[in-house]
C-alpha atoms as a PDB file:
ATOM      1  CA  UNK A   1    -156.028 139.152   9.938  1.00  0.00           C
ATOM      2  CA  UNK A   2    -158.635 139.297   7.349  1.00  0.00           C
ATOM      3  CA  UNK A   3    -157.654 136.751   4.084  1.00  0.00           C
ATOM      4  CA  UNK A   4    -157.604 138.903   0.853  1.00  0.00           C
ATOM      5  CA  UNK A   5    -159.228 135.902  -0.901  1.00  0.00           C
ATOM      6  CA  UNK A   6    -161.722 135.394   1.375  1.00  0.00           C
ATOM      7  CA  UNK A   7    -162.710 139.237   0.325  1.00  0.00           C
ATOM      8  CA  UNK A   8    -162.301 139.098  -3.226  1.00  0.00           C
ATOM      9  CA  UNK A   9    -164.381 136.444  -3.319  1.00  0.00           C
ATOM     10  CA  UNK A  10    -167.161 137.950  -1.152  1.00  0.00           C
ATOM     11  CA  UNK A  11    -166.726 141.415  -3.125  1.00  0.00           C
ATOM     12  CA  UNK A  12    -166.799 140.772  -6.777  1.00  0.00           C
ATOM     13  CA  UNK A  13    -164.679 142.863  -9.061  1.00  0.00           C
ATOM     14  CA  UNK A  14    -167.669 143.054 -11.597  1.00  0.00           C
ATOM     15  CA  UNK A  15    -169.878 144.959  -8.534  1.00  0.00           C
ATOM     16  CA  UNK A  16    -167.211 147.836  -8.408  1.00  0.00           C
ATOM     17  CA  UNK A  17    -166.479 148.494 -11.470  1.00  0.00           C
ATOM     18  CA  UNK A  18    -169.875 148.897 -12.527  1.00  0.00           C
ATOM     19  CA  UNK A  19    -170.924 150.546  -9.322  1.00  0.00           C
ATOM     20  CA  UNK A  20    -168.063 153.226  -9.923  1.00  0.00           C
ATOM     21  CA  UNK A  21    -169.255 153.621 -13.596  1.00  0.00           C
ATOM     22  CA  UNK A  22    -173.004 154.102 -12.688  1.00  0.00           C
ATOM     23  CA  UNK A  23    -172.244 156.185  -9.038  1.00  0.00           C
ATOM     24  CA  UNK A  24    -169.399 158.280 -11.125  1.00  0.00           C
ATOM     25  CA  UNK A  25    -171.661 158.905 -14.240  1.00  0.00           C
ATOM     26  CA  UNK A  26    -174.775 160.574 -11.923  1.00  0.00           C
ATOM     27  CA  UNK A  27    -171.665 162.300 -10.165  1.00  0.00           C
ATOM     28  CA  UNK A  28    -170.922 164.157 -12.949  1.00  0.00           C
ATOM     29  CA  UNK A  29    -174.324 164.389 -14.488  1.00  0.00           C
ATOM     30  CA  UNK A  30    -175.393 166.386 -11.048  1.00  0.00           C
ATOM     31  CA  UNK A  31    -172.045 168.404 -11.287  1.00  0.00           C
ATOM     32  CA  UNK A  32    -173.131 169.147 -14.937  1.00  0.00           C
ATOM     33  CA  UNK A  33    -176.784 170.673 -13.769  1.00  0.00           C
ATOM     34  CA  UNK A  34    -175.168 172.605 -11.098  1.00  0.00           C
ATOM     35  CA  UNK A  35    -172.877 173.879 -13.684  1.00  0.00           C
ATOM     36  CA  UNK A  36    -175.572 174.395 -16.203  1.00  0.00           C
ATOM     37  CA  UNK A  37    -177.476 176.056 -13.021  1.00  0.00           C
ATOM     38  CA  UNK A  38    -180.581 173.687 -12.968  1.00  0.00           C
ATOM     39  CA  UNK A  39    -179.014 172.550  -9.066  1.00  0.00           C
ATOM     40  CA  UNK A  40    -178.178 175.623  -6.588  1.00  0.00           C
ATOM     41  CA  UNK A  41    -174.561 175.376  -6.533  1.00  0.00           C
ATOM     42  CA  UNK A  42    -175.093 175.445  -2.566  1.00  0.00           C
ATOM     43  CA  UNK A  43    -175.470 171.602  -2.646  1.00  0.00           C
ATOM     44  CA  UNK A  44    -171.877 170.982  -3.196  1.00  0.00           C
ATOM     45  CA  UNK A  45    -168.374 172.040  -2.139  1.00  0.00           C
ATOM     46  CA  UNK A  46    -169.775 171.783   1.729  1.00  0.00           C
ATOM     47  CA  UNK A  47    -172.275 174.602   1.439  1.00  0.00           C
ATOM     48  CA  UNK A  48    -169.271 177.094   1.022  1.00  0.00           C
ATOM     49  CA  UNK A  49    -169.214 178.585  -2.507  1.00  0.00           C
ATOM     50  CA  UNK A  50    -170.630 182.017  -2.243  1.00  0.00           C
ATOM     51  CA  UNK A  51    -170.170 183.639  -5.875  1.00  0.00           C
ATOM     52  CA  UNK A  52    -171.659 182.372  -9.661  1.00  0.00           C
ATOM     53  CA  UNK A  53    -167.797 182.657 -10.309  1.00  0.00           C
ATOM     54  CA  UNK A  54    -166.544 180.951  -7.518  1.00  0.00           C
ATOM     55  CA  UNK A  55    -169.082 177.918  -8.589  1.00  0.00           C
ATOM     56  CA  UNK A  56    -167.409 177.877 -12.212  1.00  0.00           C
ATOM     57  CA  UNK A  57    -164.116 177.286 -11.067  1.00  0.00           C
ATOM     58  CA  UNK A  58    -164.838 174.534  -8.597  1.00  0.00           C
ATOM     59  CA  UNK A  59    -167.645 172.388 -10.943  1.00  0.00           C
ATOM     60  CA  UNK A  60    -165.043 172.643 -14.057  1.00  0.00           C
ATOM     61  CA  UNK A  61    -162.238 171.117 -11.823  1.00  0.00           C
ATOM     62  CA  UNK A  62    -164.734 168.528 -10.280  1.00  0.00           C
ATOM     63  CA  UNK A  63    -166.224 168.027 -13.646  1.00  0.00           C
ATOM     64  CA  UNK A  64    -162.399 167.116 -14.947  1.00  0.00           C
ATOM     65  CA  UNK A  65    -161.916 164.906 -11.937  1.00  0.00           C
ATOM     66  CA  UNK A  66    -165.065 163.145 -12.125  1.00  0.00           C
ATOM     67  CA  UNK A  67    -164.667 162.533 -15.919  1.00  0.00           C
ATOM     68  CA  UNK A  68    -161.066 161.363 -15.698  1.00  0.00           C
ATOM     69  CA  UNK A  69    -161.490 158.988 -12.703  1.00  0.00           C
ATOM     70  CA  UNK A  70    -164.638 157.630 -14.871  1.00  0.00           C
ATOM     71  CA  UNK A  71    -162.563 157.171 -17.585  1.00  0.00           C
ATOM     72  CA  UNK A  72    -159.691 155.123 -15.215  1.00  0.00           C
ATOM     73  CA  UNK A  73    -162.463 152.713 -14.362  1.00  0.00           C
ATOM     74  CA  UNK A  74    -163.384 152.105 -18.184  1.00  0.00           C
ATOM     75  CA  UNK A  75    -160.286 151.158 -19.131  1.00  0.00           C
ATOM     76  CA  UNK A  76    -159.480 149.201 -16.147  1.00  0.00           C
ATOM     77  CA  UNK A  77    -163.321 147.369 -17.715  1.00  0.00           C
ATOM     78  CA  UNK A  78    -161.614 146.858 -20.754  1.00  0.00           C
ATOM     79  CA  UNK A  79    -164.583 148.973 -22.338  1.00  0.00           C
ATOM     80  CA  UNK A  80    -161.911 152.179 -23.288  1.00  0.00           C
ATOM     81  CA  UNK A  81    -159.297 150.683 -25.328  1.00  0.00           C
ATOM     82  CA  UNK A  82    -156.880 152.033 -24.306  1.00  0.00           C
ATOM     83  CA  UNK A  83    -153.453 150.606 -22.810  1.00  0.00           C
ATOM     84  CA  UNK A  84    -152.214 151.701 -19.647  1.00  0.00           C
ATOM     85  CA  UNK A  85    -148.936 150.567 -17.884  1.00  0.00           C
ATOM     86  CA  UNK A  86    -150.559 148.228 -14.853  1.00  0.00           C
ATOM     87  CA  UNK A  87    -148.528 150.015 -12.399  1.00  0.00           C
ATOM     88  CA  UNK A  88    -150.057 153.348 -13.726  1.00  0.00           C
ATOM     89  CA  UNK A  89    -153.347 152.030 -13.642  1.00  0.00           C
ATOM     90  CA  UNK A  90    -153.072 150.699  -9.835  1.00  0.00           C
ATOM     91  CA  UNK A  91    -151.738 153.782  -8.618  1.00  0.00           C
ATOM     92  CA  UNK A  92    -154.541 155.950 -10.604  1.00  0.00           C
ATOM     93  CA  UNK A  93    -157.142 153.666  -8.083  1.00  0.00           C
ATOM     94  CA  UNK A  94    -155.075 154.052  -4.883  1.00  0.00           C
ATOM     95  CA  UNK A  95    -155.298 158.110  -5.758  1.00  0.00           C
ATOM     96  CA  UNK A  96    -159.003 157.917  -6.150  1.00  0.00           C
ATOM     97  CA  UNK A  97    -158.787 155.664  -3.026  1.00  0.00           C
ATOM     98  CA  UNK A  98    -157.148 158.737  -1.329  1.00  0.00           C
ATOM     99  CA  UNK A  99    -159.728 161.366  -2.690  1.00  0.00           C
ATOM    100  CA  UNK A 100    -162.559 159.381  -1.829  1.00  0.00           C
ATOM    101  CA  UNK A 101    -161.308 158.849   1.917  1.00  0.00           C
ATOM    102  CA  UNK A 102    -160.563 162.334   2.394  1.00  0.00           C
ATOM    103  CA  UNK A 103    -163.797 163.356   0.463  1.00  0.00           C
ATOM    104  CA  UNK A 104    -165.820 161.480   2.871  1.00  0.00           C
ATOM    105  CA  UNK A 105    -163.983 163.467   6.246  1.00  0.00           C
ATOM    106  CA  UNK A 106    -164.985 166.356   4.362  1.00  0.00           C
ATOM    107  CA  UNK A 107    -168.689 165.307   3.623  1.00  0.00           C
ATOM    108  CA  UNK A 108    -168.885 164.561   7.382  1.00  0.00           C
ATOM    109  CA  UNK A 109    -167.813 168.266   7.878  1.00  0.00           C
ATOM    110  CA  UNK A 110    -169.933 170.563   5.283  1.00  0.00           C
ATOM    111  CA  UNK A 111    -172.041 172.585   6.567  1.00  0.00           C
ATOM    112  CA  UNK A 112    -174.683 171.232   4.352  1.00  0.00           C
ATOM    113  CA  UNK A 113    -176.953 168.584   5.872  1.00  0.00           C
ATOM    114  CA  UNK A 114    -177.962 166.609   2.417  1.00  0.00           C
ATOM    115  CA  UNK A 115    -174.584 166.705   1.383  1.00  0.00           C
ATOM    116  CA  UNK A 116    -173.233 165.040   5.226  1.00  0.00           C
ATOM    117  CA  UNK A 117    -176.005 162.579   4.839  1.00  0.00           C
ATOM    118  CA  UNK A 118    -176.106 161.732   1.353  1.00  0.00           C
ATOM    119  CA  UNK A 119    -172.709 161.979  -0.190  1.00  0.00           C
ATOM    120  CA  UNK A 120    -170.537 160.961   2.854  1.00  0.00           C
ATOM    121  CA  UNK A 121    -171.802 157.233   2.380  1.00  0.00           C
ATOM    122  CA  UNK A 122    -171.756 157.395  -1.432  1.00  0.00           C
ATOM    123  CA  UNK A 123    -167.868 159.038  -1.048  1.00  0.00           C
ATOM    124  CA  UNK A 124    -167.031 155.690   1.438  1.00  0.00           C
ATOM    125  CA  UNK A 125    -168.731 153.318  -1.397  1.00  0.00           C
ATOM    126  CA  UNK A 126    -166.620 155.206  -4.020  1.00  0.00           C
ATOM    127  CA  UNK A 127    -163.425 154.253  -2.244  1.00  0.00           C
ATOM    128  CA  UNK A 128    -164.262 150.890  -0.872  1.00  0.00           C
ATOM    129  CA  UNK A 129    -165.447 150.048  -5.141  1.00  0.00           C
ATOM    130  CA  UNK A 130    -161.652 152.136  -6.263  1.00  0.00           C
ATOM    131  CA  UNK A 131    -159.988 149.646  -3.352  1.00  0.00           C
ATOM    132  CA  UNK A 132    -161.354 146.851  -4.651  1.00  0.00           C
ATOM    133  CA  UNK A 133    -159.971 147.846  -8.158  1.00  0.00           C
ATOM    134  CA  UNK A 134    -156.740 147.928  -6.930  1.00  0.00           C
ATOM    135  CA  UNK A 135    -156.311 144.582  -6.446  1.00  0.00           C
ATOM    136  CA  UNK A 136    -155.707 142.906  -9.682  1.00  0.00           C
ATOM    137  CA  UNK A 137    -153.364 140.199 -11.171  1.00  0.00           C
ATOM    138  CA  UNK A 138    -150.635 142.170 -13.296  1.00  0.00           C
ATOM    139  CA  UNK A 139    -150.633 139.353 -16.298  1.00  0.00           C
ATOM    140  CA  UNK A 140    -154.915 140.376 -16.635  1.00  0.00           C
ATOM    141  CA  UNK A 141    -154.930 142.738 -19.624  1.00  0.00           C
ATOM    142  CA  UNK A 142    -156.904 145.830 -18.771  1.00  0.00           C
ATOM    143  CA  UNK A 143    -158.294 145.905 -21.660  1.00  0.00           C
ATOM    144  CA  UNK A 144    -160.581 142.662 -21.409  1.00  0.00           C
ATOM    145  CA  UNK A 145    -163.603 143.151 -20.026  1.00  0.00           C
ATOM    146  CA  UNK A 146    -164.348 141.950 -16.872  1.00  0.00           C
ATOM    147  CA  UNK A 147    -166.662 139.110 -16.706  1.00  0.00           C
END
């Protein structure tokens, strides 16, 4: 069996967060241009949106996402002050853990190629980083940042 400590130590905390702030900030920075319509909104959603209207819909809800599971990670960095119940704040990361698995499957699946090449090892980064954020001591305030 693999020792925890053995992977914390091997895996800094510091490395995820700030990989899920940078990865998550271009996320929704791209989700913004397709929105905006300066990306074809064919790039994302697996190649399946058909309609201008059907493109709205999807990039607002992935824009909420995006922007609410960027602002989990910066108050779990202590850089949003704001106080979260620790049990809260764990199971906000094993959610994202959840999306981000699933996303991946479904990266693997879309019908287009960038999108199964590119974002399908960016999704499995974004949940291996949220993992890693799961795994914190519950006397650590979230709201100090982390070193």
């Amino acid at each position: 069996m693999l020792n925890l400590q053995i992977l914390i130590k091997y895996f800094p905390e510091k490395i995820a967060t700030y990989g899920l702030i940078i990865i998550l900030s271009l996320i929704l920075l791209m989700h913004l241009m397709v929105f905006v319509g300066l990306l074809p909104y064919e790039m994302v959603w697996g190649g399946r949106l058909k309609t201008k209207s059907d493109m709205v819909i999807f990039e607002a809800i992935s824009l909420f996402i995006n922007a609410l599971m960027l602002s989990i990670v910066l108050i779990r960095a202590g850089i949003l002050k704001i106080k979260l119940n620790i049990l809260l704040l764990k199971l906000a990361f094993w959610v994202m853990v959840a999306i981000y698995s699933l996303n991946t499957l479904g990266n693997l699946a879309s019908l287009n190629t960038f999108e199964r090449l590119f974002f399908s090892p960016l999704t499995l980064i974004l949940a291996i980083f949220s993992w890693r954020l799961t795994i914190f001591e519950e006397t650590k305030s979230n709201t100090q940042p982390i070193k």
